[in-house]
Every structure is written in C-alpha cells, then in structure tokens.
Protein backbone atom coordinates (compact mmCIF):
# COMPACT_ATOMS: atom_id res chain seq x y z
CA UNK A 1 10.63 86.58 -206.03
CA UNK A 2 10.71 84.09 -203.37
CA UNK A 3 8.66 80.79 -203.77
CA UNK A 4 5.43 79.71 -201.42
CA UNK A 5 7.47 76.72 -200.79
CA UNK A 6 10.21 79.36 -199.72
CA UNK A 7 7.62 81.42 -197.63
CA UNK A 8 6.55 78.13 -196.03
CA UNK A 9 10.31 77.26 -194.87
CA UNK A 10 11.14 80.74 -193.78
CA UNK A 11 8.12 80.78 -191.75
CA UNK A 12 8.83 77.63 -189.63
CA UNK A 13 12.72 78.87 -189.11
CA UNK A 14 11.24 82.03 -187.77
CA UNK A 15 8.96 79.70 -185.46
CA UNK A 16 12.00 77.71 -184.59
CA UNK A 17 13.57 80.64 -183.76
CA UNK A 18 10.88 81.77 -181.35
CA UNK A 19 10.89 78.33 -179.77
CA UNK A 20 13.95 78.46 -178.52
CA UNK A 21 13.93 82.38 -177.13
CA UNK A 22 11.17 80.56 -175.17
CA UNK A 23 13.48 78.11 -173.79
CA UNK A 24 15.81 79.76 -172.60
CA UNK A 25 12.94 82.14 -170.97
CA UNK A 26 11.84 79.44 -168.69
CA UNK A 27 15.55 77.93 -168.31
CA UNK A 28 16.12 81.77 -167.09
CA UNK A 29 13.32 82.05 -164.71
CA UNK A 30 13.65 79.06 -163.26
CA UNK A 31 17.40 79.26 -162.63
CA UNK A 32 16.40 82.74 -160.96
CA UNK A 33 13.98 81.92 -159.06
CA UNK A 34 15.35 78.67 -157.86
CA UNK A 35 18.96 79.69 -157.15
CA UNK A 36 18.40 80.56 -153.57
CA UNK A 37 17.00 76.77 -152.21
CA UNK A 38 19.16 74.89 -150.25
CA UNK A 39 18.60 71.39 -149.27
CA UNK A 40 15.43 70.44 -150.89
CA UNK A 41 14.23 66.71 -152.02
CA UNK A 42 12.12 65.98 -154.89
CA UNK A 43 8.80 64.58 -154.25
CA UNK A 44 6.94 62.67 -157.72
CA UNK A 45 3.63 60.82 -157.22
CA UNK A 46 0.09 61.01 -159.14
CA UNK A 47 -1.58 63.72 -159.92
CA UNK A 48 -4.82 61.61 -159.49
CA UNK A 49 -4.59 60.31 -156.13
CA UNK A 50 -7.38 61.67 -153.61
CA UNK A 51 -7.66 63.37 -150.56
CA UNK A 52 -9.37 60.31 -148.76
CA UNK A 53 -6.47 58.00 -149.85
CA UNK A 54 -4.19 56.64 -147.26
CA UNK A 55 -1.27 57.69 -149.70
CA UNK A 56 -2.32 61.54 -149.76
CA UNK A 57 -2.02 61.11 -146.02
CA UNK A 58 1.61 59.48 -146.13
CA UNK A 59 3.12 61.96 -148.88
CA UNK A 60 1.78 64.53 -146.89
CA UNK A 61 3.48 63.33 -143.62
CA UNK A 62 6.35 62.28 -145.42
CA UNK A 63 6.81 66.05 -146.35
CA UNK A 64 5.77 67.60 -143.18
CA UNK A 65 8.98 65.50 -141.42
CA UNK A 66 11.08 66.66 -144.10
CA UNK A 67 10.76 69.59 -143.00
CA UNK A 68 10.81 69.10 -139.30
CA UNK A 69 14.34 67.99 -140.15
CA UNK A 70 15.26 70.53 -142.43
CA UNK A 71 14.82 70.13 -145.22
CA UNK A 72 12.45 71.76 -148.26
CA UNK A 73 10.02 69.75 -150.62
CA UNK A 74 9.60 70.29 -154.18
CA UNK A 75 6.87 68.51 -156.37
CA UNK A 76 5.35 69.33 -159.76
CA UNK A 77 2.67 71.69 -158.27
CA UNK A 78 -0.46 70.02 -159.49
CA UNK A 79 -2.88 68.17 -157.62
CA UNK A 80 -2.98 64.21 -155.75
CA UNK A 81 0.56 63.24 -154.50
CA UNK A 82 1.92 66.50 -155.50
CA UNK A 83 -0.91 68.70 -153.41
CA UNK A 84 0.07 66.36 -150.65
CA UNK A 85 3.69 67.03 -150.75
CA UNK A 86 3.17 70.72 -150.86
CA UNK A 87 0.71 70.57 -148.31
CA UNK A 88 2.67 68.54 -145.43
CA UNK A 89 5.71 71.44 -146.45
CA UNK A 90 3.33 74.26 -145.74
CA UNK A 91 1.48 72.96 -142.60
CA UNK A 92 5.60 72.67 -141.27
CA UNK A 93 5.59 76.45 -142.48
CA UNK A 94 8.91 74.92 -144.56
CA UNK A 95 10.23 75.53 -148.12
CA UNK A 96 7.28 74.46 -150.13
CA UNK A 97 8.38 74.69 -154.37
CA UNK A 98 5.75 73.64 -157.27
CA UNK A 99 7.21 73.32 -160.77
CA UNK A 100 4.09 73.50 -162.45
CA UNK A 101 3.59 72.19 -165.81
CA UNK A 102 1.17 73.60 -168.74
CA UNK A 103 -1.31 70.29 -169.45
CA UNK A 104 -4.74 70.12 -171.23
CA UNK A 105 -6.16 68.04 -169.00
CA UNK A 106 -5.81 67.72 -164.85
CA UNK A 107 -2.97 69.50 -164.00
CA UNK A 108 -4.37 72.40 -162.22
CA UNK A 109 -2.26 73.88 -159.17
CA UNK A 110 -2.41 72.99 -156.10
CA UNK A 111 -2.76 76.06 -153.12
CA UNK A 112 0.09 75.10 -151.01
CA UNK A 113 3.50 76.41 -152.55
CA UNK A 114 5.58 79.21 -151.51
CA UNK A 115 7.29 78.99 -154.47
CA UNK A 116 6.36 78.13 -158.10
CA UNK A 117 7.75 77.72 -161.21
CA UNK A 118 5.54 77.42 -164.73
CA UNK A 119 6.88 75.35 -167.44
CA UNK A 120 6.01 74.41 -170.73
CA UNK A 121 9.04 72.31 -171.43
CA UNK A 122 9.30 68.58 -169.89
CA UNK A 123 12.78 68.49 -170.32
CA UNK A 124 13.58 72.23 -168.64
CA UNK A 125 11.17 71.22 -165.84
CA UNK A 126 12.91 68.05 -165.37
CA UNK A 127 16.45 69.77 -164.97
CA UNK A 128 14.81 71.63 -162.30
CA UNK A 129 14.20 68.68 -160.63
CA UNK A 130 17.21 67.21 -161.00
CA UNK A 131 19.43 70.49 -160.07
CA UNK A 132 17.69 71.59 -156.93
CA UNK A 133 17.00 68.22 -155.59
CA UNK A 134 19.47 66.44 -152.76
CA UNK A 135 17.35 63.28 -152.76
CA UNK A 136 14.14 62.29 -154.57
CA UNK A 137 11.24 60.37 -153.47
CA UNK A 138 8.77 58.42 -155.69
CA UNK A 139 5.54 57.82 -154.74
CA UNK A 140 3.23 55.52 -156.62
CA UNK A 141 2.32 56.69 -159.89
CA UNK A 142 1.47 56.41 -163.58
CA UNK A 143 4.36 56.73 -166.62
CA UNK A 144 5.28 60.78 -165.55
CA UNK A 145 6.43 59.24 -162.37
CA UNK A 146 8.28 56.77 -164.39
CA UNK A 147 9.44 59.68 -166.63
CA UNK A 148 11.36 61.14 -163.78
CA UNK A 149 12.35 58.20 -161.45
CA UNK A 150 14.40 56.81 -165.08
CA UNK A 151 15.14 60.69 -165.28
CA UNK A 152 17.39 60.53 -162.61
CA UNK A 153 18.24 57.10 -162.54
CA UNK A 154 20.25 56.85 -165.80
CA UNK A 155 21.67 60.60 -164.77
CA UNK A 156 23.34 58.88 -162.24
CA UNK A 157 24.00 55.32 -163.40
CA UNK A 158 26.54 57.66 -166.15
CA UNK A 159 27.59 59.66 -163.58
CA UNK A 160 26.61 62.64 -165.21
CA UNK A 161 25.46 63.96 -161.55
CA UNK A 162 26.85 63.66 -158.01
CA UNK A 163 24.37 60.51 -156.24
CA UNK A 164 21.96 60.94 -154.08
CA UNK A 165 19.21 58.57 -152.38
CA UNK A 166 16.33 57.43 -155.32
CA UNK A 167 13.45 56.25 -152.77
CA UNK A 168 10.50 54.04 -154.18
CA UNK A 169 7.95 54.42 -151.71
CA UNK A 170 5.85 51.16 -151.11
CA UNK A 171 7.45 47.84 -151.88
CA UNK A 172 3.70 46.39 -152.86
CA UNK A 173 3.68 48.96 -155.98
CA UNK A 174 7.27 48.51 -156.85
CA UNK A 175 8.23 44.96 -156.34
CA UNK A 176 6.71 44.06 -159.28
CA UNK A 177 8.84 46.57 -161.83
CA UNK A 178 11.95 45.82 -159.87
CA UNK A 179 11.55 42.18 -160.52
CA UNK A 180 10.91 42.40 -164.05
CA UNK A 181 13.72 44.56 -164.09
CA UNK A 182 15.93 41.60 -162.76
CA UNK A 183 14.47 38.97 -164.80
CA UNK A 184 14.99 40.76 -167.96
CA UNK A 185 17.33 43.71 -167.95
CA UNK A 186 19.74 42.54 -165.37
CA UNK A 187 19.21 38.54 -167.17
CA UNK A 188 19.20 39.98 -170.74
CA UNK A 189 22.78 42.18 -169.91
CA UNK A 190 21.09 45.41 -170.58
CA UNK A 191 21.60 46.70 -167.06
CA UNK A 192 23.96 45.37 -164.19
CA UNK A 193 22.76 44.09 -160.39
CA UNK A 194 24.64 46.60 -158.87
CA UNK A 195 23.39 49.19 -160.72
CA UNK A 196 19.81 48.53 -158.96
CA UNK A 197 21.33 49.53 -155.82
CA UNK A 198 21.00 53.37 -156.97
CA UNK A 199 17.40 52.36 -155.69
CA UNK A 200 16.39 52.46 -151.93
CA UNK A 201 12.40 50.85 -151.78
CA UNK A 202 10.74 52.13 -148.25
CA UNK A 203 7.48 51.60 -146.94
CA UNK A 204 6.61 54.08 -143.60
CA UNK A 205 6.91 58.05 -143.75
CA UNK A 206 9.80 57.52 -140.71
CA UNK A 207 11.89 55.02 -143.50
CA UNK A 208 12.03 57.54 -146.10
CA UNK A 209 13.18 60.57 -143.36
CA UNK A 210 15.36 58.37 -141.66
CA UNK A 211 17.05 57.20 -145.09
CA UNK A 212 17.71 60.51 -146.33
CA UNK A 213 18.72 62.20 -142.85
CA UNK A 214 21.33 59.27 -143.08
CA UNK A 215 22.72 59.85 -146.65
CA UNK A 216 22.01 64.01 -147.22
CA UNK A 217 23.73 65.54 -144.08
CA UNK A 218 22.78 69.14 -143.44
C-alpha cells in the first residue's frame, strides 16, 4: 500500500502535469490568435501612469502615428502607458493587440484592443512580444518594463533573433541607467560598448516614428 509520503509526491507530479497542459494552452491560443499580424511594434510603459500625464498623451500619439504609417501596436493590455498605446491604435482605427496578464493587484484591461490575448505565464507572454513585434518601444516604467526591455535586449545581443530597433523613450528617464551601465558593465567587462548600440534613446512622438519607418520597411 502506497505511503502518504508517496500520495504526497504523486499528487504534485499530477499537478506538474496539469501545469504544463496549461502551457501549452496559452502557447496555443496565442500562436492562433496572433498568427495573422503583420508589422506590429511592441509598446511597454507603466501600468500606473495617468490620464492627465503628459506621457499618456505621448504614448498615445506615438501609437496613433504608428498607425498612420502602417503599422499595428501591441502592449500588455492593462491600464497607464499600455491604455495609451491601445488607445492612440484605436482612435487610428489600426491593429490594436493587448496581451493581458492575470495580476492580483492593478492590472485590469484597458477598453481599447481589437485583439487580446490572456496569459498567466510571464515567460509565454513575453514570447509573444518578442515574436510578433518588428520594433519595440519603451516608455518609462518600473522593473516589468525593465523585464522586457533586457527581454529583448540579451535575445538579440546572442543573436538568438533577427534585430530590430529597441527605443528608450525620454533621455531624462534613461540617461541615468545607460550611464551606470557604462560605468560599470561596459568598465567592469561584463558587457561591450558596442553592444549598447542595440539601444536607440528618443525623446518626441515624430523621433520614435521616424526611427522605425527608417529601420522596419513595410
């Protein structure tokens, strides 16, 4: 007769098991319902960022021009920079994506996608991100906007994708992690100079358009 110890083990391999059927459900729907975008750039940016704030106003702009030029937006589908991005897409009547992500605390959706995704997963979420996306751009933002800008960062710096254009938007945020970056990663041999031109830092809505128009031909 099998142990407790035995029931105890054979109940978290069953969990296990479940786990990973659940993966591959949202790896599955998002493949699915993503397959069909074309041309699309990644926008990241806090999820607590206002209405009021000058910043909603320029992610919003920033993706209503995308548009205007072609191309679709797709942000994480909460609220802040990512209501903003979704918003500018929808007043252009463009390609509008939200890959929204399960939290316990502010992460409701916003009401502008055409599209949406819902993920428990970080790291499934992030591949969305990363496959669908021609260019990304990364507003200011706390350490999930850090999450993905390194995200797709070291992706390239190993080549393990094909480049495209990494945008920091607003030298006044960024300046200061891109010179502690130099003063200790690039000084300390953990990273090369070169490598931080992967990274484009742009400060107007027209900058950011005019970058990617430049380096994601459509």
């Amino acid at each position: 007769m099998p142990s407790s110890k035995q029931y105890v083990i054979d109940s978290l391999s069953i969990k296990e098991s479940w786990r990973l059927f659940k993966i591959m459900s949202e790896l599955v729907d998002g493949f699915e319902t993503l397959s069909e975008l074309e041309q699309c750039v990644s926008i990241f940016g806090s999820a607590r960022v206002a209405p009021e704030s000058p910043l909603y106003k320029e992610t919003e702009d920033i993706a209503r021009m995308l548009v205007e030029a072609g191309y679709g937006v797709i942000t994480g589908g909460g609220p802040g920079l990512m209501e903003a991005g979704n918003k500018g897409a929808s007043a252009a009547n463009g390609t509008s994506v939200g890959l929204h992500i399960h939290l316990p605390m502010e992460q409701h959706t916003n009401n502008y996608m055409n599209v949406r995704c819902n993920f428990r997963y970080f790291f499934v979420r992030k591949l969305m991100f990363i496959k669908y996306a021609m260019a990304y751009v990364v507003m200011p933002g706390g350490f999930g906007t850090l999450d993905e800008l390194t995200e797709a960062f070291v992706l390239t710096q190993t080549h393990r994708i094909k480049p495209f254009p990494i945008i920091l938007y607003k030298s006044e945020f960024w300046n200061g992690l891109l010179d502690w970056t130099r003063d200790q990663m690039v000084k300390g041999g953990f990273i090369n100079e070169k490598e931080l031109d992967l990274i484009t830092v742009l400060d107007t809505p027209e900058q950011v358009v005019s970058h990617i128009k430049k380096h994601v031909i459509i």
